[in-house]
Every structure is written in C-alpha cells, then in structure tokens.
N, C-alpha and C. Protein backbone atom coordinates (compact mmCIF):
# COMPACT_ATOMS: atom_id res chain seq x y z
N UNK A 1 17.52 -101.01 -15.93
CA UNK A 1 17.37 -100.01 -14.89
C UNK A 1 16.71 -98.77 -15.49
N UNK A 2 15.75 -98.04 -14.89
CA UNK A 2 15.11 -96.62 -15.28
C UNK A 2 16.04 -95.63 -14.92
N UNK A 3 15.90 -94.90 -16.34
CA UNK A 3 16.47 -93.52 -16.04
C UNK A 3 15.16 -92.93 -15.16
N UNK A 4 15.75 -91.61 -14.68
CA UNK A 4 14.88 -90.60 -14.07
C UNK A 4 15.29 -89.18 -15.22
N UNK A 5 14.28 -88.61 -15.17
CA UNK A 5 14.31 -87.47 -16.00
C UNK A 5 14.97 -86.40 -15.10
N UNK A 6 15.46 -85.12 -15.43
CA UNK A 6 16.63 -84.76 -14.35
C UNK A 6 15.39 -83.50 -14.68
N UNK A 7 14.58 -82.96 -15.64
CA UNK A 7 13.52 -81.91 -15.12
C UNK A 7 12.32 -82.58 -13.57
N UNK A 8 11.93 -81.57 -13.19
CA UNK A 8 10.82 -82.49 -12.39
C UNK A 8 9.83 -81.97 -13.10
N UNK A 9 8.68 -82.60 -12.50
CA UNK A 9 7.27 -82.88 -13.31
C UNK A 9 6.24 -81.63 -12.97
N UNK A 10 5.73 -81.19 -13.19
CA UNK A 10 5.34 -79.55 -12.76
C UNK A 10 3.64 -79.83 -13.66
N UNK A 11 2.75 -79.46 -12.70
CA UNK A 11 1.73 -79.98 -13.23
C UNK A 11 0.74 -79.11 -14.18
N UNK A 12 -0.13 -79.17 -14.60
CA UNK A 12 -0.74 -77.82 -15.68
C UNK A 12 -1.20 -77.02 -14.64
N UNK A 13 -1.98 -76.78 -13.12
CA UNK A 13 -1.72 -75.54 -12.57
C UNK A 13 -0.77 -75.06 -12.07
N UNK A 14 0.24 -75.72 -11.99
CA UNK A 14 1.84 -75.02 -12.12
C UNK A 14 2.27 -74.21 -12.90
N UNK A 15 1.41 -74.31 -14.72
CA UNK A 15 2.16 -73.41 -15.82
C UNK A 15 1.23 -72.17 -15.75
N UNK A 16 0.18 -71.70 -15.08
CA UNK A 16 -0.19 -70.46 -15.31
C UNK A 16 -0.19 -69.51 -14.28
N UNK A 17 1.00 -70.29 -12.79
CA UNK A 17 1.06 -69.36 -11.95
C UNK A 17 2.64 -68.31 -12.13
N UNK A 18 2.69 -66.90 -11.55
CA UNK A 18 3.24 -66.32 -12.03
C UNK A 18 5.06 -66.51 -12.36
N UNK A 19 5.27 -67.35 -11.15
CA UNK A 19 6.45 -68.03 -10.84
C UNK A 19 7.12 -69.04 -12.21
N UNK A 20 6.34 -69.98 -12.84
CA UNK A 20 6.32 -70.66 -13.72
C UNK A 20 6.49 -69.53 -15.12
N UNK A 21 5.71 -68.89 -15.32
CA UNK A 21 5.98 -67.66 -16.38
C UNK A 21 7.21 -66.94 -16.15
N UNK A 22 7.74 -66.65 -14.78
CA UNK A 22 9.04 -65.69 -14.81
C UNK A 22 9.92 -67.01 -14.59
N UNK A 23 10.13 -68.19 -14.50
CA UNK A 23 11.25 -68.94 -14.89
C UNK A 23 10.71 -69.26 -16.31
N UNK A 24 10.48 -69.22 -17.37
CA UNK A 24 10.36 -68.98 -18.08
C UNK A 24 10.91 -68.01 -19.38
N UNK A 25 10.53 -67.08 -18.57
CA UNK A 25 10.89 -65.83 -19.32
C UNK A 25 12.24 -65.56 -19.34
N UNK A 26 13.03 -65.91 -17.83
CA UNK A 26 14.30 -65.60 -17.02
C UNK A 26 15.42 -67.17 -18.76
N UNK A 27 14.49 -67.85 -18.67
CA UNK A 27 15.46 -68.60 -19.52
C UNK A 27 15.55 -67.98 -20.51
N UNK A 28 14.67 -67.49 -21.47
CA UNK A 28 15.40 -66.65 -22.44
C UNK A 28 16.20 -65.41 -22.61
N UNK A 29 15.42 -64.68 -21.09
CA UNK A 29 16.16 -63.15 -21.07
C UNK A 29 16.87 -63.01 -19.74
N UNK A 30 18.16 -63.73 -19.53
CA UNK A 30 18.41 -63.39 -17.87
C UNK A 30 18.82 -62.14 -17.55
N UNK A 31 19.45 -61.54 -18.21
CA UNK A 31 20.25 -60.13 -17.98
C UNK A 31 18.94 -59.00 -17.85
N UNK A 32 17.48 -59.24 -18.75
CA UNK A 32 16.91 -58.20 -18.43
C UNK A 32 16.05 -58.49 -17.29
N UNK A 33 16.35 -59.88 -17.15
CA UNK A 33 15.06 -60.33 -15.40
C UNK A 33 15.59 -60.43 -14.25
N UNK A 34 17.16 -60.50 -14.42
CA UNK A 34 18.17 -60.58 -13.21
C UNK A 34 18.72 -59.61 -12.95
N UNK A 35 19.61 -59.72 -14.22
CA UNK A 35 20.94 -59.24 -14.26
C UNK A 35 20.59 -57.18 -13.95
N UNK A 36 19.83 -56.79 -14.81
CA UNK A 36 19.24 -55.20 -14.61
C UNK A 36 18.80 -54.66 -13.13
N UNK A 37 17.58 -55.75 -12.56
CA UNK A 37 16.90 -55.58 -11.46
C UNK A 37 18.38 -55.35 -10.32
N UNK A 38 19.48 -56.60 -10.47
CA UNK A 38 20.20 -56.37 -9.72
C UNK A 38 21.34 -55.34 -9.71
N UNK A 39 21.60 -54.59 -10.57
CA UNK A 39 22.62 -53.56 -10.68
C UNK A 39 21.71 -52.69 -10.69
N UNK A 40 20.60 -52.25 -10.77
CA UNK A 40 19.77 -51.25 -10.73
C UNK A 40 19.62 -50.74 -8.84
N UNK A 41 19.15 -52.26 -8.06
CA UNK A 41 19.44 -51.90 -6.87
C UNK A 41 20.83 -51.53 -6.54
N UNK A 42 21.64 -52.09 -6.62
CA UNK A 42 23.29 -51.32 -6.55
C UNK A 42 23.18 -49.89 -6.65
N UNK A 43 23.34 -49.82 -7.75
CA UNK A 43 23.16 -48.53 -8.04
C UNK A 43 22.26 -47.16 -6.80
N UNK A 44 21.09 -48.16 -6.85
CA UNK A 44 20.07 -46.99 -6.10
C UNK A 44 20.58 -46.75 -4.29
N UNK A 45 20.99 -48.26 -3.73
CA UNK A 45 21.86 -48.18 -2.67
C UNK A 45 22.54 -47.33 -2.39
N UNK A 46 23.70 -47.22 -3.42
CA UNK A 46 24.60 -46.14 -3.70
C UNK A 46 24.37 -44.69 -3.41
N UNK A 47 23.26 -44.23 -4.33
CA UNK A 47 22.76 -42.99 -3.98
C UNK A 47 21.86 -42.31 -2.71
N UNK A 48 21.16 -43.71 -2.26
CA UNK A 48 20.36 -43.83 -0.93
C UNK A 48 21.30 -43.56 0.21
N UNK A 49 22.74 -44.18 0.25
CA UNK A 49 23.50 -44.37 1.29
C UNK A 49 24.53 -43.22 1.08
N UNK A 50 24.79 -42.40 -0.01
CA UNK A 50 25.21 -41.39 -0.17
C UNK A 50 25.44 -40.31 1.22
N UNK A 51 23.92 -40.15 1.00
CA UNK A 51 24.02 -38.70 2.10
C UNK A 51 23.97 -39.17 4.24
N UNK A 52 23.36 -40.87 4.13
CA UNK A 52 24.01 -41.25 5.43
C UNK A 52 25.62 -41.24 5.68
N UNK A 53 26.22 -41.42 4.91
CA UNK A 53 27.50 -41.32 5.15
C UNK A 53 27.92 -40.37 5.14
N UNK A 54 27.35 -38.95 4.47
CA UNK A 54 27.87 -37.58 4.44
C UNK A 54 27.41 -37.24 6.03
N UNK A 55 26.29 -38.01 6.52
CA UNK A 55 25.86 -37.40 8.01
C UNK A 55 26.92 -38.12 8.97
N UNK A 56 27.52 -39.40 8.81
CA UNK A 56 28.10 -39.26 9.73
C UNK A 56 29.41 -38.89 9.70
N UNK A 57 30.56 -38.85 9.04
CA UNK A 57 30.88 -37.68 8.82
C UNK A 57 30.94 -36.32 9.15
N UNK A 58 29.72 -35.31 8.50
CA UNK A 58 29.43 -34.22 9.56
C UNK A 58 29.50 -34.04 10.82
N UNK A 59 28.59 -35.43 11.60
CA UNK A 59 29.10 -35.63 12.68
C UNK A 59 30.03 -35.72 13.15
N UNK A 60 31.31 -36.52 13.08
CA UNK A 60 32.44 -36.54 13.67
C UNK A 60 33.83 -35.25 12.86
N UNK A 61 33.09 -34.59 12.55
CA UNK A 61 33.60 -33.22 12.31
C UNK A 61 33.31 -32.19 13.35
N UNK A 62 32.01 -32.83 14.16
CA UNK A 62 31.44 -31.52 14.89
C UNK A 62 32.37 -31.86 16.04
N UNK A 63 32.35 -32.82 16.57
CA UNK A 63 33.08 -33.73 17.30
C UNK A 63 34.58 -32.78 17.52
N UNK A 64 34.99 -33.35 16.40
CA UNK A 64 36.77 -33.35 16.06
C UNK A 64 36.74 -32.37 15.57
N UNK A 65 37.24 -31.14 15.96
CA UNK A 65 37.69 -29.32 14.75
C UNK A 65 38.96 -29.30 16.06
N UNK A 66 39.74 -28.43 14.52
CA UNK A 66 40.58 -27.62 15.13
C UNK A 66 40.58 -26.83 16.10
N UNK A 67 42.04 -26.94 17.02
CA UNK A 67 41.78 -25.75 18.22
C UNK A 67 42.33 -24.56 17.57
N UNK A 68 41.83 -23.14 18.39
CA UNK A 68 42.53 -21.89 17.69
C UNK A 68 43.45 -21.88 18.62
N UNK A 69 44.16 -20.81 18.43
CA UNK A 69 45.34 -20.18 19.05
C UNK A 69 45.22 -20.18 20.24
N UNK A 70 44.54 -19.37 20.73
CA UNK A 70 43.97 -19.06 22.38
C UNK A 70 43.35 -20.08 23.21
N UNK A 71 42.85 -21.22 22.55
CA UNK A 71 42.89 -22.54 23.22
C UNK A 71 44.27 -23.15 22.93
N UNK A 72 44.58 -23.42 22.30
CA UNK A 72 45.97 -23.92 22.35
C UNK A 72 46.77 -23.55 23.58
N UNK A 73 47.06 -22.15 23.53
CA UNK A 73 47.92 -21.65 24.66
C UNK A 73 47.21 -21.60 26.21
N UNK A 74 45.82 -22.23 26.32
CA UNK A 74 44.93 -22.14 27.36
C UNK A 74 45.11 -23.55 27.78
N UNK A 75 45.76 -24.66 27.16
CA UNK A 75 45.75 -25.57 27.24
C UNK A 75 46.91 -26.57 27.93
N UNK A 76 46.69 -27.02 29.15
CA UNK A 76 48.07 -27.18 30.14
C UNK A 76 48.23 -26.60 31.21
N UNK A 77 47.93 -25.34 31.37
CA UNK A 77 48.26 -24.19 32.37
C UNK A 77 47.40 -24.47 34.06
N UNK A 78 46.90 -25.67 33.84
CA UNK A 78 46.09 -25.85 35.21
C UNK A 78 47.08 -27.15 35.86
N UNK A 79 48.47 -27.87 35.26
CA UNK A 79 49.00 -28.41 35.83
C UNK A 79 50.51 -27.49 36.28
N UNK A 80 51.09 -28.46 37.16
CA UNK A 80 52.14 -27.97 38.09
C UNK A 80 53.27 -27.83 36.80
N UNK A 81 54.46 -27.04 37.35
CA UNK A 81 55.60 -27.16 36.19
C UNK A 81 56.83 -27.81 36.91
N UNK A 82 57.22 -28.51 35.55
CA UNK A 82 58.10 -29.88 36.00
C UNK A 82 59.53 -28.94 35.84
N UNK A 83 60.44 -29.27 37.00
CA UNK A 83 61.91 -29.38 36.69
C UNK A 83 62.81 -30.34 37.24
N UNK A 84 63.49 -30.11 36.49
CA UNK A 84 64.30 -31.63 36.74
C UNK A 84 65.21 -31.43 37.88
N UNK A 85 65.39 -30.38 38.55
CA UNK A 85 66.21 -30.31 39.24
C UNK A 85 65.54 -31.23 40.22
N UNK A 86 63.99 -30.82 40.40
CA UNK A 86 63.46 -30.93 41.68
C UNK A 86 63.22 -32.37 41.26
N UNK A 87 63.00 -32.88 40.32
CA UNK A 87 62.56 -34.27 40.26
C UNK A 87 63.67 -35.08 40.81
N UNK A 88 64.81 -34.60 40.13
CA UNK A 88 66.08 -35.37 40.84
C UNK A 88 66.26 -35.73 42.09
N UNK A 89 65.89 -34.69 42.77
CA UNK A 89 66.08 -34.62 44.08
C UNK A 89 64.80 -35.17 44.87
N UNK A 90 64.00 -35.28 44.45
CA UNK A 90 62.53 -35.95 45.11
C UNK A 90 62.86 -37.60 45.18
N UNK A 91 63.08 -37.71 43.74
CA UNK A 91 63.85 -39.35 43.62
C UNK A 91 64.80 -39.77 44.88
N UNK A 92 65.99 -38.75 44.47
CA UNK A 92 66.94 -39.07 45.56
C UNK A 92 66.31 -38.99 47.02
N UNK A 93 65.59 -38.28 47.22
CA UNK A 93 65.32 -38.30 48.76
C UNK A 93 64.60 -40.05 49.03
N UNK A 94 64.17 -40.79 48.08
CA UNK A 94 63.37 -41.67 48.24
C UNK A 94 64.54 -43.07 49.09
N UNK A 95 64.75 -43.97 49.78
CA UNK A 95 65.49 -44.85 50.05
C UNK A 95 65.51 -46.20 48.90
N UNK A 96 66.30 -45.90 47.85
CA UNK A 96 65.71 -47.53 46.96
C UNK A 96 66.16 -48.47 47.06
N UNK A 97 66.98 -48.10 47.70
CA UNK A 97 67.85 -49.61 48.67
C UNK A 97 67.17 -50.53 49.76
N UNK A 98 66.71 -49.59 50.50
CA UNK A 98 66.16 -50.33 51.49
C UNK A 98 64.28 -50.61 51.10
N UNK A 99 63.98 -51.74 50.52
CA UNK A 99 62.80 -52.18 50.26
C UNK A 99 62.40 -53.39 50.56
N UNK A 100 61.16 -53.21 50.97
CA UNK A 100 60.62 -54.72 51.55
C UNK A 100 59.40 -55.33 50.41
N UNK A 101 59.78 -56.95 49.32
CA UNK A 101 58.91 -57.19 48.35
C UNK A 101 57.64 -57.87 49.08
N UNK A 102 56.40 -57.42 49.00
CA UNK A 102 55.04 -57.87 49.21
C UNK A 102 54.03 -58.31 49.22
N UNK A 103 53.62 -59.55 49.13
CA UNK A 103 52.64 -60.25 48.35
C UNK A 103 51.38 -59.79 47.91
N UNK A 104 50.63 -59.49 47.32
CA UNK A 104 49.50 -59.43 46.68
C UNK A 104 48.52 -60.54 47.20
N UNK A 105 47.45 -59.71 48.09
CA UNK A 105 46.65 -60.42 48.40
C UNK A 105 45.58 -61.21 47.76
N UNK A 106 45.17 -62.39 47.59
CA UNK A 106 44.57 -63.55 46.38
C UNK A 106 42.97 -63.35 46.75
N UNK A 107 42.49 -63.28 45.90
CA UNK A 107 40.98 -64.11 46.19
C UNK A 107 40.78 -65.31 46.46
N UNK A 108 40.00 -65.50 47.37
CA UNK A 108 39.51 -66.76 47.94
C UNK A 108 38.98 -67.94 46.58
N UNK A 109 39.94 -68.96 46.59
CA UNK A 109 39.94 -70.12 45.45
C UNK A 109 41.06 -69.67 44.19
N UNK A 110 41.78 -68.29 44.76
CA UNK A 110 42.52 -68.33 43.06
C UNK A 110 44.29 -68.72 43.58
N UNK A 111 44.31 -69.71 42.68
CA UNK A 111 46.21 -69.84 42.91
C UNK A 111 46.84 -68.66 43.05
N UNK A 112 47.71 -69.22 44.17
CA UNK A 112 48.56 -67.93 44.66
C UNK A 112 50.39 -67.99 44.24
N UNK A 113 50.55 -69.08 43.36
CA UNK A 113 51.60 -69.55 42.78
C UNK A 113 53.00 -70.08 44.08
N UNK A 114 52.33 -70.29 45.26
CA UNK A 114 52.92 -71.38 46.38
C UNK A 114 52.86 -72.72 45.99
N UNK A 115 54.06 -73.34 45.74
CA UNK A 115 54.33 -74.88 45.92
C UNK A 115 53.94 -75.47 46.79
C-alpha cells in the first residue's frame, strides 16, 4: 500500500510568491510574525477605544446628575396629599360585599377556558 506524504506538493511558482516566504519565515520566527503583530493590535485597540468609552460615559453623566436642594423640595408638590383618615373612609364607603365576578371579553378564535 502507498504512503501519502502528509506535506502537500507546492509547485516552484508557489515558492516565490509572498505567502510561501511568510510561511516560511513564520516557521522559524512565530512570536515576531504572529505573536507581536497580535498583541501590538491589542494593545492599540485599547488606546483607540479608550476615549469612546470616556464619551459614553460623559454622556450618561449629562443624562444622570444630581438634584440640588431646591429641586428636591420642588419635587412632588403637584400631587394631592394622602391621609389615611380619608383613605379609610373612601375604602369603607366602597360596598365589598356586594360584587358581581365578570367575564373578560375573548377575541374571536381565542379559548375562553369553557368546557
């Protein structure tokens, strides 16, 4: 039975195009043909994406700040004021005894949970 050679066969204008030279080169030096190029982009990412993230940020600072004092205390005063006396008694005036339960009217084709 034939072996097969486990390189493939790469022909002589295969060895002087540039691809063939940088696998090449990459076999003796990977860290300075890989390994650099790729932590070098890291790196530059890093500093590129730096100041987008400081913008958004800024942004949701402009957004979100503290209230001062005088908004604070400005804040509420356009609703009614609750007491419980009166709530009590609004309740109580209500009948909760006497209630009638009501079906919920269905859309046309949706189960209405009738047997």
């Amino acid at each position: 039975m034939a072996v097969f050679q486990s390189r493939k066969f790469r022909g002589s204008a295969y060895a002087n195009t540039f691809g063939a030279r940088y696998r090449a080169a990459m076999a003796k030096h990977p860290f300075l043909l890989f390994g650099l190029p790729f932590m070098s982009v890291i790196v530059a990412a890093s500093f590129v994406l730096t100041p987008a993230t400081a913008v958004r940020y800024e942004r949701h600072d402009r957004k979100v700040r503290q209230m001062t004092r005088e908004e604070e205390l400005g804040v509420g005063k356009g609703g009614r004021k609750v007491d419980i006396r009166e709530e009590y008694y609004r309740l109580a005036a209500k009948d909760l005894d006497n209630w009638e339960q009501k079906r919920v009217k269905r859309l046309p084709g949706e189960n209405d949970g009738v047997l």
